[in-house]
C-alpha atoms as a PDB file:
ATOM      1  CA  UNK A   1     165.661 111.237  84.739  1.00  0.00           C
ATOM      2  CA  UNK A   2     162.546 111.045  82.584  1.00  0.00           C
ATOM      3  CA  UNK A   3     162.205 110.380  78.943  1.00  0.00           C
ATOM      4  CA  UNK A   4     160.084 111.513  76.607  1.00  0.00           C
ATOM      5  CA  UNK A   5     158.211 108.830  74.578  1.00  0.00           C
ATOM      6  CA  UNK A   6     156.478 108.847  71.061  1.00  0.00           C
ATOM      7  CA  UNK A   7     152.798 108.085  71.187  1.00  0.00           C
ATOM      8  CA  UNK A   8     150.970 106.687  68.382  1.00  0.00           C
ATOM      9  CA  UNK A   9     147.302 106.478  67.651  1.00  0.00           C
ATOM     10  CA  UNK A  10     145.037 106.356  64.703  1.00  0.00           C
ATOM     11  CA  UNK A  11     141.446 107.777  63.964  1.00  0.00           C
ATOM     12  CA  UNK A  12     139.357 106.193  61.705  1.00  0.00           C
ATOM     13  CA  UNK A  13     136.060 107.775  60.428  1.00  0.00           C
ATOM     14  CA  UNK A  14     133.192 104.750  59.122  1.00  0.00           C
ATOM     15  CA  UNK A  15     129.799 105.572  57.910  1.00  0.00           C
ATOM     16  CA  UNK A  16     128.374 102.689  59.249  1.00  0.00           C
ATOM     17  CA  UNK A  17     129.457 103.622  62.424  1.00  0.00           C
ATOM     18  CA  UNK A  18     128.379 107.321  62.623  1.00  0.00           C
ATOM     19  CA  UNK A  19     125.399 108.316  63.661  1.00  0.00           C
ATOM     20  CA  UNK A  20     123.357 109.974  61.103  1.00  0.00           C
ATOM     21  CA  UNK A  21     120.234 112.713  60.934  1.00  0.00           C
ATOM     22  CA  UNK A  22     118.626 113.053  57.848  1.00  0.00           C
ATOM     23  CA  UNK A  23     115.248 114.891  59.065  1.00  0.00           C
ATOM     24  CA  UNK A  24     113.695 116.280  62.417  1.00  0.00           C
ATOM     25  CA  UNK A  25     110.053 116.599  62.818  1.00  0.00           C
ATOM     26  CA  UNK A  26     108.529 119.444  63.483  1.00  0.00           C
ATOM     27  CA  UNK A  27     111.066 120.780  61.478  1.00  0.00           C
ATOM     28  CA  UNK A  28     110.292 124.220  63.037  1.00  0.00           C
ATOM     29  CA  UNK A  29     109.463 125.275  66.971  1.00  0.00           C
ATOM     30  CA  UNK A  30     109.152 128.209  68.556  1.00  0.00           C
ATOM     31  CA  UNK A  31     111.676 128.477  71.333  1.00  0.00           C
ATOM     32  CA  UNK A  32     108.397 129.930  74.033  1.00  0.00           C
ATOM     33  CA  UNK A  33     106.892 126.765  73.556  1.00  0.00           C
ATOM     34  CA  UNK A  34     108.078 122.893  74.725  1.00  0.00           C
ATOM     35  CA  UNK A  35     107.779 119.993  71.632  1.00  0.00           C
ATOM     36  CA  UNK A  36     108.042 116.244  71.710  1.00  0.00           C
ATOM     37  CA  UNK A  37     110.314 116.010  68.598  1.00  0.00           C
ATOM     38  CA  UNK A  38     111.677 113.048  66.319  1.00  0.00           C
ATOM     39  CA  UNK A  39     115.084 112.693  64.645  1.00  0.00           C
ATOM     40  CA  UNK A  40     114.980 110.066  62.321  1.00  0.00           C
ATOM     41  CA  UNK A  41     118.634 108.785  60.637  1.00  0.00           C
ATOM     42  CA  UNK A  42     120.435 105.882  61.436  1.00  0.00           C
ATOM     43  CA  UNK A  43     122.913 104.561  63.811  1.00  0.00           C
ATOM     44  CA  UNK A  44     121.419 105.926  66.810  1.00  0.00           C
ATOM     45  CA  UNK A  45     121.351 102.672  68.746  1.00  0.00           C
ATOM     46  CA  UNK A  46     119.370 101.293  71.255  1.00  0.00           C
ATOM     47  CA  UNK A  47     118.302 101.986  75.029  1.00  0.00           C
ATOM     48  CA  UNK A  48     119.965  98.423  75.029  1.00  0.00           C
ATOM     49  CA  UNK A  49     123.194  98.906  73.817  1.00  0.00           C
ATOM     50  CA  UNK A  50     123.907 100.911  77.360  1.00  0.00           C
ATOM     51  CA  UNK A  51     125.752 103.559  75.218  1.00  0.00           C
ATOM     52  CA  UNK A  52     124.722 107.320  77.060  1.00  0.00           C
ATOM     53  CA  UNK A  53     123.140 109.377  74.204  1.00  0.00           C
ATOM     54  CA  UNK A  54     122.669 113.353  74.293  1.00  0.00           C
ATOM     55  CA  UNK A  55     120.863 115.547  71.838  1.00  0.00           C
ATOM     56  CA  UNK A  56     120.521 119.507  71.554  1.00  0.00           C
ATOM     57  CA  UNK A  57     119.212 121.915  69.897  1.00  0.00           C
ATOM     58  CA  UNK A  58     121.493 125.514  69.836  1.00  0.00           C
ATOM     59  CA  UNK A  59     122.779 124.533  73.031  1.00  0.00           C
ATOM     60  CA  UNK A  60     119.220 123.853  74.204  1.00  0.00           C
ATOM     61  CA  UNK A  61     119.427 119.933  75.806  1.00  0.00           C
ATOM     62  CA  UNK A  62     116.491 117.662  74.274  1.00  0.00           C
ATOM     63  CA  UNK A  63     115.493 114.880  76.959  1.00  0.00           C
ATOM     64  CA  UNK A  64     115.798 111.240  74.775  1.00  0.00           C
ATOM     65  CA  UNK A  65     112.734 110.186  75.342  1.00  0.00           C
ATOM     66  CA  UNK A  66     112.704 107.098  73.092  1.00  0.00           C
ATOM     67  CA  UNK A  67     115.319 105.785  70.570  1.00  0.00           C
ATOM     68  CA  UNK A  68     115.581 102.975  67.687  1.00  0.00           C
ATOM     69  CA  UNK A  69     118.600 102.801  65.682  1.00  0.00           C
ATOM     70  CA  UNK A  70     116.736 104.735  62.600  1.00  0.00           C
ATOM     71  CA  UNK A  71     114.625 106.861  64.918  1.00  0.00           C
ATOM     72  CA  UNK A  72     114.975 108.547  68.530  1.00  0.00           C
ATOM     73  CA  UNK A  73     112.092 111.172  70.371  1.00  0.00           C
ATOM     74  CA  UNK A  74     112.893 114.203  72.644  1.00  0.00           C
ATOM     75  CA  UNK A  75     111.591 116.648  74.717  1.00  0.00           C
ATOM     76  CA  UNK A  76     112.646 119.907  73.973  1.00  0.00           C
ATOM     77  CA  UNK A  77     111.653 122.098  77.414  1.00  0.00           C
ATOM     78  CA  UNK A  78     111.296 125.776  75.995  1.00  0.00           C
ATOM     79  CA  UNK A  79     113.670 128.357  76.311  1.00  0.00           C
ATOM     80  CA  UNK A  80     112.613 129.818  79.834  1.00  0.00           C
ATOM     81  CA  UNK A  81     112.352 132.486  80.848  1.00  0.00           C
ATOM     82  CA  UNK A  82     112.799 134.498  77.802  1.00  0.00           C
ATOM     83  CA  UNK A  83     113.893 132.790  73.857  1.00  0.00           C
ATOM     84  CA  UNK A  84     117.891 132.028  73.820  1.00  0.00           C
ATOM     85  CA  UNK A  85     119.424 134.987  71.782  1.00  0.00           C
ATOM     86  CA  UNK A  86     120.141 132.767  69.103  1.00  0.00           C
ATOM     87  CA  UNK A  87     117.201 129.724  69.146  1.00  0.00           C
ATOM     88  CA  UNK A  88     117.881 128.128  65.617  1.00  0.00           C
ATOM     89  CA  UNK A  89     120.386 125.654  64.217  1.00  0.00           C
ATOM     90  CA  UNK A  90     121.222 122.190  63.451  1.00  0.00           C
ATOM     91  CA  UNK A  91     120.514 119.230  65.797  1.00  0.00           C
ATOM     92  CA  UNK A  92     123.500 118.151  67.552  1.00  0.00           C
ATOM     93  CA  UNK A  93     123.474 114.378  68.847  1.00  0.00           C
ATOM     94  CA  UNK A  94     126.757 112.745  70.562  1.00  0.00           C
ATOM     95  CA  UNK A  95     126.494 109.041  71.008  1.00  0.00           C
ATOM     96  CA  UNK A  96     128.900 107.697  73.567  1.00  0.00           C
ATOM     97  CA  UNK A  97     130.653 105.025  71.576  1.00  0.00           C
ATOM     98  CA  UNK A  98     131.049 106.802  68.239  1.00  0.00           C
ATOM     99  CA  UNK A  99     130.820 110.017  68.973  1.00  0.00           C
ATOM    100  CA  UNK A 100     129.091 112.924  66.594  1.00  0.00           C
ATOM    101  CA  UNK A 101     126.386 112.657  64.234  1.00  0.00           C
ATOM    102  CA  UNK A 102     126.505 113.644  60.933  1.00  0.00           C
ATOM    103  CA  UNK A 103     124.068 116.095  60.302  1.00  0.00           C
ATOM    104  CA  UNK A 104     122.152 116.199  57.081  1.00  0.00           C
ATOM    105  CA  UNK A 105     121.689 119.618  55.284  1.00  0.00           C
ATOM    106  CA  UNK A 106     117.892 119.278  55.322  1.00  0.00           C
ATOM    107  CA  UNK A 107     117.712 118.704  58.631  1.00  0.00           C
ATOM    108  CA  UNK A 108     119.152 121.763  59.689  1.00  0.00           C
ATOM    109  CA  UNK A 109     116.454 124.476  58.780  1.00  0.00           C
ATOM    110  CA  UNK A 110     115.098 124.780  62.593  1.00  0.00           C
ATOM    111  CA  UNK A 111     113.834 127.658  64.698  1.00  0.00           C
END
């Protein structure tokens, strides 16, 4: 016969453990053209740490092309072959060990 057991588990959420954008540079791209682009925050980690990391833009993946803990670089291929329907919003970057950043406000005004 089985039994049914009680799992338990906790979450805990730590600033100094989130990854955090506060800007993105250009802050504004057209989605019919490719950019190199910078995020700059903090906790982003190193290539060294060996944790994966992936970045977006409105779905749109943005190849890491170079990362700091305060500062990573993408490539953003563009939107091919015709602009997604819906080409702005907020950066999105998951870091495998903590999980989402934070996004800052400012950071979010992207085309």
């Amino acid at each position: 016969a089985a039994t049914a057991g009680v799992v338990r588990a906790a979450f805990a959420f730590g600033v100094s453990q989130t990854p955090v954008v506060e800007a993105v540079d250009p802050l504004k791209v057209s989605a019919a053209e490719s950019a190199l682009l910078t995020l700059r925050g903090s906790g982003f980690g190193t290539a060294a740490d060996g944790d994966a990391l992936v970045v977006a833009f409105a779905g749109r993946p943005c190849a890491v092309r170079s990362r700091a803990d305060g500062q990573l670089t993408c490539w953003l291929d563009r939107a091919a072959p015709e602009p997604a329907a819906a080409s702005d919003g907020p950066p999105s970057v998951w870091r495998s060990s903590v999980g989402s950043a934070v996004v800052d406000p400012v950071a979010t005004d992207l085309v």
